[in-house]
Protein backbone atom coordinates (compact mmCIF):
# COMPACT_ATOMS: atom_id res chain seq x y z
CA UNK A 1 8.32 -106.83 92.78
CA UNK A 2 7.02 -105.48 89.91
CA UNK A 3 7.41 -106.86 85.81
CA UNK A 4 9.69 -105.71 83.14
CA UNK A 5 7.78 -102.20 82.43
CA UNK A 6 8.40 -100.12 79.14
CA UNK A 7 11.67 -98.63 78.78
CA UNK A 8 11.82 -94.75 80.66
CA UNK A 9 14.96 -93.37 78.76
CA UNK A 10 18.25 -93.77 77.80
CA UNK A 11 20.82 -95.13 79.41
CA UNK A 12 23.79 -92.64 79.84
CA UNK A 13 26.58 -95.19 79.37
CA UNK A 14 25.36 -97.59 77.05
CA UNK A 15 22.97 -95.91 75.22
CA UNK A 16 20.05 -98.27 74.85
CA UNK A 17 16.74 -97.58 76.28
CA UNK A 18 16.50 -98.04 80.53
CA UNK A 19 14.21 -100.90 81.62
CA UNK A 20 12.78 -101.31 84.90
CA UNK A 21 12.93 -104.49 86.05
CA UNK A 22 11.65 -103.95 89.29
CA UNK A 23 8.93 -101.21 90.90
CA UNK A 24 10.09 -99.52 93.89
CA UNK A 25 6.38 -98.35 94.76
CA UNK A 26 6.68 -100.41 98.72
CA UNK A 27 10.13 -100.43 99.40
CA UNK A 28 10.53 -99.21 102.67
CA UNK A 29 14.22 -98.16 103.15
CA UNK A 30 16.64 -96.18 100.65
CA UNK A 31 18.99 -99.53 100.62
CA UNK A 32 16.71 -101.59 98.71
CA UNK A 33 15.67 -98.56 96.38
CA UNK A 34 19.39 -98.65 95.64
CA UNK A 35 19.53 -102.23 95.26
CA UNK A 36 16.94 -102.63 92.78
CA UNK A 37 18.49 -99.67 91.09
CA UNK A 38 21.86 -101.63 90.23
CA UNK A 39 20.10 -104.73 89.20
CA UNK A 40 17.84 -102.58 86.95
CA UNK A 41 20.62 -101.19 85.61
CA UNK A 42 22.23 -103.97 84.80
CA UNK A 43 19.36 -105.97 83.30
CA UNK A 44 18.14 -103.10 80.73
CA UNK A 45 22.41 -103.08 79.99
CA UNK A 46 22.40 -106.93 79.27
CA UNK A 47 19.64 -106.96 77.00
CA UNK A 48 20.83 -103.36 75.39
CA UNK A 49 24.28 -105.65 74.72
CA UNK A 50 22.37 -108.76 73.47
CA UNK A 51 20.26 -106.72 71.01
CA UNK A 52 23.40 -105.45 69.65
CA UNK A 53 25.20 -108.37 69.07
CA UNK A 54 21.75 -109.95 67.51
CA UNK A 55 21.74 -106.63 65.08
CA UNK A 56 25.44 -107.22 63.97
CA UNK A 57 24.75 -110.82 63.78
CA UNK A 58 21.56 -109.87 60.84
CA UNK A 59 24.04 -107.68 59.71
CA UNK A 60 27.46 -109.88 59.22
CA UNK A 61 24.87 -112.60 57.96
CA UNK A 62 23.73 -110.11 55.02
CA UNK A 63 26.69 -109.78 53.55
CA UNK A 64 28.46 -106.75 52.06
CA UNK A 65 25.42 -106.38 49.81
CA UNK A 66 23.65 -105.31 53.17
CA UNK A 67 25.02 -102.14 53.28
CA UNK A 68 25.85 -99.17 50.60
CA UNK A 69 29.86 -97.86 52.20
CA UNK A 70 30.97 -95.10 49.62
CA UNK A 71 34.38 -97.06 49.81
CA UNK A 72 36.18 -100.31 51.21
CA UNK A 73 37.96 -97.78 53.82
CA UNK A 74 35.22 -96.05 55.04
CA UNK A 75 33.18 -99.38 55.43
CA UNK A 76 36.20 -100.71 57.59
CA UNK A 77 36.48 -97.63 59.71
CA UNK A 78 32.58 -97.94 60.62
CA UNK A 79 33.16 -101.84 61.58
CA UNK A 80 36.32 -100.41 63.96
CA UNK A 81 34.61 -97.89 65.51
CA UNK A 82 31.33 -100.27 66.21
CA UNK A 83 33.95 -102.89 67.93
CA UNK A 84 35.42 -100.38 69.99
CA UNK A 85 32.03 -98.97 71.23
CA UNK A 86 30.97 -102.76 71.92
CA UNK A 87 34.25 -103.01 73.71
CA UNK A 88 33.57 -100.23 75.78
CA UNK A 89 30.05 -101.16 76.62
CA UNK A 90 30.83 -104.70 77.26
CA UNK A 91 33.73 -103.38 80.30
CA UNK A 92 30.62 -101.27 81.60
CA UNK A 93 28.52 -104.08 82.16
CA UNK A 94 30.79 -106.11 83.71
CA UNK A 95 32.10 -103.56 86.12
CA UNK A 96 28.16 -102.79 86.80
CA UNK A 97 27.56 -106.69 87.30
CA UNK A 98 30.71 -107.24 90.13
CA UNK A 99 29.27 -104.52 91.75
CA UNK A 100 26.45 -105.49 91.95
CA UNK A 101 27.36 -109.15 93.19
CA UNK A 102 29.50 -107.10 95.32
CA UNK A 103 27.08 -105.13 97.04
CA UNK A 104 24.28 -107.58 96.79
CA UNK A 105 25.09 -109.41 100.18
CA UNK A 106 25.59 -106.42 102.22
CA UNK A 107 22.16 -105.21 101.09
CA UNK A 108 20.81 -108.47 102.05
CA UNK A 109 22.17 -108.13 104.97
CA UNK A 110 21.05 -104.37 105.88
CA UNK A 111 17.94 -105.61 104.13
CA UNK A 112 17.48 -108.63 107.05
CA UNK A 113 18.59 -106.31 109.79
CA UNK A 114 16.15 -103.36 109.38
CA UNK A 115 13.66 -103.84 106.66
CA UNK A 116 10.27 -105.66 108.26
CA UNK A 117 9.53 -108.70 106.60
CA UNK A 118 6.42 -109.38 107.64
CA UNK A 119 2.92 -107.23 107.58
CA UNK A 120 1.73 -105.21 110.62
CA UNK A 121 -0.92 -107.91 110.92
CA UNK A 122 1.80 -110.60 111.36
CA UNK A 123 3.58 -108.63 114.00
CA UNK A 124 0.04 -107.76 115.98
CA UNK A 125 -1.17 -111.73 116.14
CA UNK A 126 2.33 -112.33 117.76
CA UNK A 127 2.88 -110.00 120.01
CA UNK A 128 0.57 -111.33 122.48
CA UNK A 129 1.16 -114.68 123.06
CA UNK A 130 5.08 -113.80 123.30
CA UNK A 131 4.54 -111.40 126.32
CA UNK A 132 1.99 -114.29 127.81
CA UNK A 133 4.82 -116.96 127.42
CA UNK A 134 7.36 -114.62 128.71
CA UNK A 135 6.23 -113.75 131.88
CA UNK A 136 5.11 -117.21 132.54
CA UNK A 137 8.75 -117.74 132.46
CA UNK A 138 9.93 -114.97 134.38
CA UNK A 139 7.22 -116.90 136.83
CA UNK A 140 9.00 -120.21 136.52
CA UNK A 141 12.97 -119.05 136.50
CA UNK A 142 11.65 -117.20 140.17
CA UNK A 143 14.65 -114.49 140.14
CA UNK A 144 12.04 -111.47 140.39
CA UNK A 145 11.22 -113.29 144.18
CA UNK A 146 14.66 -113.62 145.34
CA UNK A 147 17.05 -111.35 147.44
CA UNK A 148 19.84 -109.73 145.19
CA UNK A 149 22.40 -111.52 147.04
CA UNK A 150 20.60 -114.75 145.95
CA UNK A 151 20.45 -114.28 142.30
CA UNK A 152 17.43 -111.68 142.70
CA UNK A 153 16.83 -108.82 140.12
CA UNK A 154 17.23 -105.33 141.08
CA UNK A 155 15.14 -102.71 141.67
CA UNK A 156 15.43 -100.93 137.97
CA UNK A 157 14.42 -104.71 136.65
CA UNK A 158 11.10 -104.28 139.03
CA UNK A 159 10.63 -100.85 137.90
CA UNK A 160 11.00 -101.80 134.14
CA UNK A 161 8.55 -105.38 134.50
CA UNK A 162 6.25 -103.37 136.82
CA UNK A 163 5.36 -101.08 133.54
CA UNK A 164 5.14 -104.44 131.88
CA UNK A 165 2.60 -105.82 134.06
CA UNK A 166 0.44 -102.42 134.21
CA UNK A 167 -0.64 -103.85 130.33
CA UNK A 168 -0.40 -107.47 130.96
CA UNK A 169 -1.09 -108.65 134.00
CA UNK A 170 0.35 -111.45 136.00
CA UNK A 171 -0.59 -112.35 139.47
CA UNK A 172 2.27 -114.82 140.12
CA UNK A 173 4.92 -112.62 139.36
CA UNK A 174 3.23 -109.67 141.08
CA UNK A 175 3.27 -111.89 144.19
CA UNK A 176 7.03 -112.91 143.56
CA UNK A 177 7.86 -109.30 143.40
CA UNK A 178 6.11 -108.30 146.42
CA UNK A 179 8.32 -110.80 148.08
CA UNK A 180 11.04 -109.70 147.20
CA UNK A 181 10.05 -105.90 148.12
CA UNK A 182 9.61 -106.94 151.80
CA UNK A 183 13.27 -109.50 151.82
CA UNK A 184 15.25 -106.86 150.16
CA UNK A 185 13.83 -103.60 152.19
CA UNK A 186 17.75 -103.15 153.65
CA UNK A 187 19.75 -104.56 151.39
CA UNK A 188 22.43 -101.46 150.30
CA UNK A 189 22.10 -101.83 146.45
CA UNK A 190 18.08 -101.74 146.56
CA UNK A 191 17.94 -98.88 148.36
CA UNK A 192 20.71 -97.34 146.14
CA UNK A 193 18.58 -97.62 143.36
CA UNK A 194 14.50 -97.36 145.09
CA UNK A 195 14.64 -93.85 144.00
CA UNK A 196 13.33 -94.01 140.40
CA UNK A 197 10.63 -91.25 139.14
CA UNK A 198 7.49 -91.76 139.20
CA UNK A 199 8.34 -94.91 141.48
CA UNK A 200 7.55 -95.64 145.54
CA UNK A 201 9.14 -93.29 147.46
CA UNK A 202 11.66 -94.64 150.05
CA UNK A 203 12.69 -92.84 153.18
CA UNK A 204 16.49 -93.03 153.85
CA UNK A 205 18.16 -92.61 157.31
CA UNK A 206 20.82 -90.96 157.71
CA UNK A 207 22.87 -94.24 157.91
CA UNK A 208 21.51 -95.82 154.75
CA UNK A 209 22.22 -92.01 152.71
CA UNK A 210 25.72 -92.55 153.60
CA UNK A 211 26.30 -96.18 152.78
CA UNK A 212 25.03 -95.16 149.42
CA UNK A 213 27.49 -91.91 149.33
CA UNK A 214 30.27 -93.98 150.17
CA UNK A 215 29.28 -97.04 147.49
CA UNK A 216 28.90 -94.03 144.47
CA UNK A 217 32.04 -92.89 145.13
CA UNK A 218 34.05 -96.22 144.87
CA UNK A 219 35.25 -96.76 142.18
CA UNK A 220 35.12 -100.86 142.73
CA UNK A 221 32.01 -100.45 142.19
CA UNK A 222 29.99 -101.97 139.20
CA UNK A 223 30.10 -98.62 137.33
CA UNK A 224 26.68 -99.03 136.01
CA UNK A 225 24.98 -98.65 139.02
CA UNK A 226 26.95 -95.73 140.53
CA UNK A 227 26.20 -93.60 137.09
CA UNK A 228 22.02 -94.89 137.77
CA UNK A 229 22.29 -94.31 141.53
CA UNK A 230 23.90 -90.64 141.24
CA UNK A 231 21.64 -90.12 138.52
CA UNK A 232 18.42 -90.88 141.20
CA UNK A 233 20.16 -89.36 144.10
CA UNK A 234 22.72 -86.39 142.20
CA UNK A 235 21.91 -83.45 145.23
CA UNK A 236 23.89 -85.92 147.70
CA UNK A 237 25.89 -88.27 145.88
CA UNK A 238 29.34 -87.48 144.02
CA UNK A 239 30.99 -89.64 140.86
CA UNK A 240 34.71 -91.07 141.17
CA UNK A 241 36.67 -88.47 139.17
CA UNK A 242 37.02 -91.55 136.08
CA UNK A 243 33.38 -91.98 135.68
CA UNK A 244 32.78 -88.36 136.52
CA UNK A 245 34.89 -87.65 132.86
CA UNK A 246 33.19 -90.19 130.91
CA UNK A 247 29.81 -89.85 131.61
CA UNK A 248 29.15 -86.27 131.49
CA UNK A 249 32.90 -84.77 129.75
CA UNK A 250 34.29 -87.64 127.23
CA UNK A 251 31.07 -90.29 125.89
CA UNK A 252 34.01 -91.33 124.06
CA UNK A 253 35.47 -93.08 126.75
CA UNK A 254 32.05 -95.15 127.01
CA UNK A 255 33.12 -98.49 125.13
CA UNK A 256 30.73 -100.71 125.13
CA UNK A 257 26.82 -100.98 124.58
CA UNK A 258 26.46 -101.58 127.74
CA UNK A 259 27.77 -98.64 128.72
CA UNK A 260 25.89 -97.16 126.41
CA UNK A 261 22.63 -97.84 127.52
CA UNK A 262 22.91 -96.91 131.01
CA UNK A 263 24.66 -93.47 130.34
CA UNK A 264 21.56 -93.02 128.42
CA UNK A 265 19.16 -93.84 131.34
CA UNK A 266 21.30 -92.06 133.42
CA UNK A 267 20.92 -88.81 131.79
CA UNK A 268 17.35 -89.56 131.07
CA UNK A 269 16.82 -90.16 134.87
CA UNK A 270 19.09 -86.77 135.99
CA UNK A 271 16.56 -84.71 133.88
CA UNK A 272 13.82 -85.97 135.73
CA UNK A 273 15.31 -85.46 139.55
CA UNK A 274 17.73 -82.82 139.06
CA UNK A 275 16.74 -80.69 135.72
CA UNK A 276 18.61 -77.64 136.57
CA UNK A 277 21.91 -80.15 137.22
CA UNK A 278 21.05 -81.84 133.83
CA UNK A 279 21.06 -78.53 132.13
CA UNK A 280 24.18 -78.00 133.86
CA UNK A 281 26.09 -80.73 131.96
CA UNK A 282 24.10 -80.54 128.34
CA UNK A 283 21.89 -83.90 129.35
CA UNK A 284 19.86 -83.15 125.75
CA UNK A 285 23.61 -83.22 124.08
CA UNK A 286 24.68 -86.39 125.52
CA UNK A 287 20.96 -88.49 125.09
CA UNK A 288 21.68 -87.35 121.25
CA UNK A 289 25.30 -88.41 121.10
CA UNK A 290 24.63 -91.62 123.37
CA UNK A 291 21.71 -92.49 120.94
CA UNK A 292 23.44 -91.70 117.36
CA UNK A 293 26.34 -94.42 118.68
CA UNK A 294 23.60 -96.78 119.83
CA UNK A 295 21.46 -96.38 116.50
CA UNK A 296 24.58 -97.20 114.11
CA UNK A 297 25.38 -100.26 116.33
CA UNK A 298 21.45 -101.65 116.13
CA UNK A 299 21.49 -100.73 112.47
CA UNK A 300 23.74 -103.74 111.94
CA UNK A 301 23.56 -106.05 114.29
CA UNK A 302 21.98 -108.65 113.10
CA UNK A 303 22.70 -111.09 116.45
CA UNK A 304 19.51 -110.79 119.25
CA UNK A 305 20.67 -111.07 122.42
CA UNK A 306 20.13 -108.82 125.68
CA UNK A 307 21.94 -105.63 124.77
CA UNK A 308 19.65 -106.04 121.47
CA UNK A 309 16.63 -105.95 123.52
CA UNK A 310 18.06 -103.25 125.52
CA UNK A 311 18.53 -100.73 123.21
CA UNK A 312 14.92 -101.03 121.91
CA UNK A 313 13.67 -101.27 125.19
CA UNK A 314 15.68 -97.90 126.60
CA UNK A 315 14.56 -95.74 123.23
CA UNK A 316 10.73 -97.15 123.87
CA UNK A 317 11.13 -96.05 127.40
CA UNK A 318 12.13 -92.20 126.19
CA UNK A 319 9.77 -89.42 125.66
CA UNK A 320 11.34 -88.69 122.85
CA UNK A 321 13.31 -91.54 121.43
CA UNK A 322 15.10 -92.27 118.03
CA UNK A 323 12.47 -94.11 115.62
CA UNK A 324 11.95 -97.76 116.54
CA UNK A 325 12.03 -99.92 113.20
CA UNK A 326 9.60 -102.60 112.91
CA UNK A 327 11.94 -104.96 112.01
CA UNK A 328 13.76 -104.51 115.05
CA UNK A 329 10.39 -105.99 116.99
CA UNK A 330 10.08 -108.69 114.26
CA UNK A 331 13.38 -110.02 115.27
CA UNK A 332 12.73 -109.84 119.09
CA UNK A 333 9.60 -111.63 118.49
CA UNK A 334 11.24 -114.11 116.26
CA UNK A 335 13.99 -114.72 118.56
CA UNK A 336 11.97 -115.91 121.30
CA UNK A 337 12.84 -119.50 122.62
CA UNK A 338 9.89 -122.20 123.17
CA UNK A 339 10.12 -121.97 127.23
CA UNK A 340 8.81 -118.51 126.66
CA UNK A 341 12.62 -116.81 127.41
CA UNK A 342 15.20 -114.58 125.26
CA UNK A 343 18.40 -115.33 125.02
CA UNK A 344 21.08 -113.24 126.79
CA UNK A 345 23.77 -114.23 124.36
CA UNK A 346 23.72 -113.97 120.58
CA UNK A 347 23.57 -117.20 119.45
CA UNK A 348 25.75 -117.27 115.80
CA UNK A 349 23.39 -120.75 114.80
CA UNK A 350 20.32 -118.91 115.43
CA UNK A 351 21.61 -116.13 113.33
CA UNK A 352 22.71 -117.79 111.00
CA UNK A 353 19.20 -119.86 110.59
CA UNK A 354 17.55 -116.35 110.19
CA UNK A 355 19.80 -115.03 107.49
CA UNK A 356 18.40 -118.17 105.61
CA UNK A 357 15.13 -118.62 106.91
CA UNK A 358 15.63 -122.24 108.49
CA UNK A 359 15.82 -123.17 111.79
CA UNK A 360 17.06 -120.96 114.27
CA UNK A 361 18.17 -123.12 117.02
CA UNK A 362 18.08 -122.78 120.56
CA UNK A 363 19.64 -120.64 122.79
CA UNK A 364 19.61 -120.51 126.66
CA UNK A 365 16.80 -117.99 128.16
CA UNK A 366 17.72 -115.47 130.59
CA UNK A 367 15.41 -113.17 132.86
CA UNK A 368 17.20 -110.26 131.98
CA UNK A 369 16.61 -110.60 128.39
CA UNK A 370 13.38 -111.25 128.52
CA UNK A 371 11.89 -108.59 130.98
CA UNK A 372 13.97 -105.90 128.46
CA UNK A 373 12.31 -107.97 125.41
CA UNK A 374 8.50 -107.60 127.25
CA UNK A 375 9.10 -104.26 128.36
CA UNK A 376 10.01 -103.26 124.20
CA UNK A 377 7.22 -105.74 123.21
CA UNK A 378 4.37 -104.52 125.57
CA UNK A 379 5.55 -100.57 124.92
CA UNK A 380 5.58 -100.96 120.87
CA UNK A 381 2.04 -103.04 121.24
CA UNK A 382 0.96 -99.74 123.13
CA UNK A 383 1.66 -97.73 120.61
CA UNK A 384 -0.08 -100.15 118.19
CA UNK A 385 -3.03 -99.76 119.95
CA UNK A 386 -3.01 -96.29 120.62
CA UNK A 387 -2.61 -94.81 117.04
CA UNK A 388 0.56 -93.20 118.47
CA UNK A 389 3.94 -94.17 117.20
CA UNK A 390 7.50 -93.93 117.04
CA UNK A 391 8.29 -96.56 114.63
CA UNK A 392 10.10 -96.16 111.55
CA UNK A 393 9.39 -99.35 108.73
């Protein structure tokens, strides 16, 4: 923030000269441009009032012997018409000042949601030790060595760490997930979903390809996975006629973030196996409508939790993915818990400590939120690295 600078013109509805009370050389995002604007305004306004009053004040002390009026009526006429004016100008900065107390805490907030508040340096010390800690927890909790029907991750989670673990690597949990390859090898819902690009290929029979046609098109079940599985497997696998509308006719019908995200990573999946099919149904229209929705939810949500680290995670994975703020990765960083873990909830204490810079509390960890928060962490740290970058400050 910069000092009181010379005046720069004058001010339209008061008329005294504009002061700048604070440079906006460094401001990274049009909200706190806009904020600095209105308390700018209404500084140069105050002190535009308070020189006036101090000038009638020399001039009331003065007496009539001050000032030469041609006659007693013309001398009251000029007094009127300078009350009015200070009238008028005093209403203007008052209105100017309750909007401005008015706005102030939603710019705040914007402010703490999407404007970094730390350097690039601060961000690049901590990145590392938070995807160390993290997968030493995703060691300890154990769920990517378990069976899915014993608490065990599925196969998009392996996919997802996997990438993780390509930049950071972790021989415990690279023997837990081996493990879990070989106890899971029939299980219905790991073969539903073995069929990611660029992945291990997996050779169906004829018995297994049907158990999965049969589990897409019930609609019991978890719609998630059907809209990931047809989008791996679209050539032999048909939608129930609900999910059928809302993924690919209505993205209005898709309600939550949840829902959100994994429309989006179907249709990013579809135009990888099927491109011709995803060109069928306007995949490029959908990612962009699916991503505008997801992008004014992130924009202010100031909570962490694992949709949070979803989103960022999902637009990191993309080619070509909305801008990633840095702030965003600030606050995943920031957010994670001493065991090493993210939080799958948002925890309103914790947010609350944030929004004032105290403590943030505790929260419980969750393996799902943290392999999306590594995954984000070890793709922006990438980027970092590389020169390359989608980020947005």
């Amino acid at each position: 923030m910069g000092a009181l600078v010379k005046p720069r013109q004058t001010c339209a509805s008061c008329r005294w000269p504009r002061y700048a009370l604070f440079d906006t050389i460094g401001a990274t995002d049009a909200s706190s441009v806009a904020l600095e604007i209105l308390a700018a305004d209404a500084w140069h306004c105050a002190l535009g009032l308070l020189r006036e009053r101090t000038t009638m004040g020399e001039a009331d002390s003065q007496g009539p012997a001050s000032s030469v009026p041609t006659d007693g009526a013309s001398a009251a006429g000029s007094r009127g018409v300078r009350s009015a004016g200070a009238r008028k100008r005093r209403r203007r900065i008052l209105i100017t000042l309750l909007f401005v107390l008015l706005a102030a805490p939603w710019a705040y907030y914007y402010a703490f949601t999407n404007c970094p508040m730390h350097g690039r340096d601060w961000l690049a010390e901590r990145i590392d030790p938070a995807i160390v800690s993290g997968l030493d927890y995703l060691y300890e909790a154990g769920t990517f060595g378990k069976h899915v029907s014993e608490g065990g991750e599925a196969p998009v989670h392996h996919y997802f760490l996997e990438q993780v673990l390509e930049r950071q690597d972790h021989s415990g949990l690279r023997s837990h997930m081996a493990h879990a390859r070989r106890i899971n090898t029939d299980h219905w819902e790991w073969q539903m979903l073995t069929g990611i690009p660029g992945w291990r290929d997996v050779e169906l029979s004829s018995f297994e390809i049907k158990r999965i046609k049969d589990a897409v098109a019930n609609s019991s079940t978890n719609p998630h996975s059907v809209w990931v599985a047809h989008a791996l497997h679209p050539r032999w696998t048909t939608l129930p006629p609900r999910e059928q509308e809302r993924l690919f006719h209505d993205t209005g019908k898709l309600e939550t973030s949840y829902d959100l995200t994994h429309a989006l990573l179907a249709y990013v999946w579809l135009k990888k196996t099927a491109p011709v099919t995803a060109e069928s149904v306007e995949a490029d229209r959908l990612i962009a409508e699916v991503s505008e929705r997801l992008y004014g939810i992130q924009t202010w949500d100031a909570r962490t939790s694992d949709i949070y680290n979803e989103r960022v995670a999902f637009w990191l994975y993309m080619e070509d993915g909305p801008p990633v703020r840095r702030r965003w990765i600030e606050r995943i960083v920031a957010s994670q818990n001493e065991d090493g873990g993210w939080p799958f909830h948002p925890s309103l204490r914790r947010t609350l400590g944030q929004l004032i810079g105290a403590d943030t509390g505790v929260a419980a960890s969750s393996p799902h939120a943290t392999f999306l928060a590594l995954y984000a962490l070890a793709e922006y740290r990438e980027l970092l690295r590389s020169g390359r970058s989608v980020a947005r400050d």
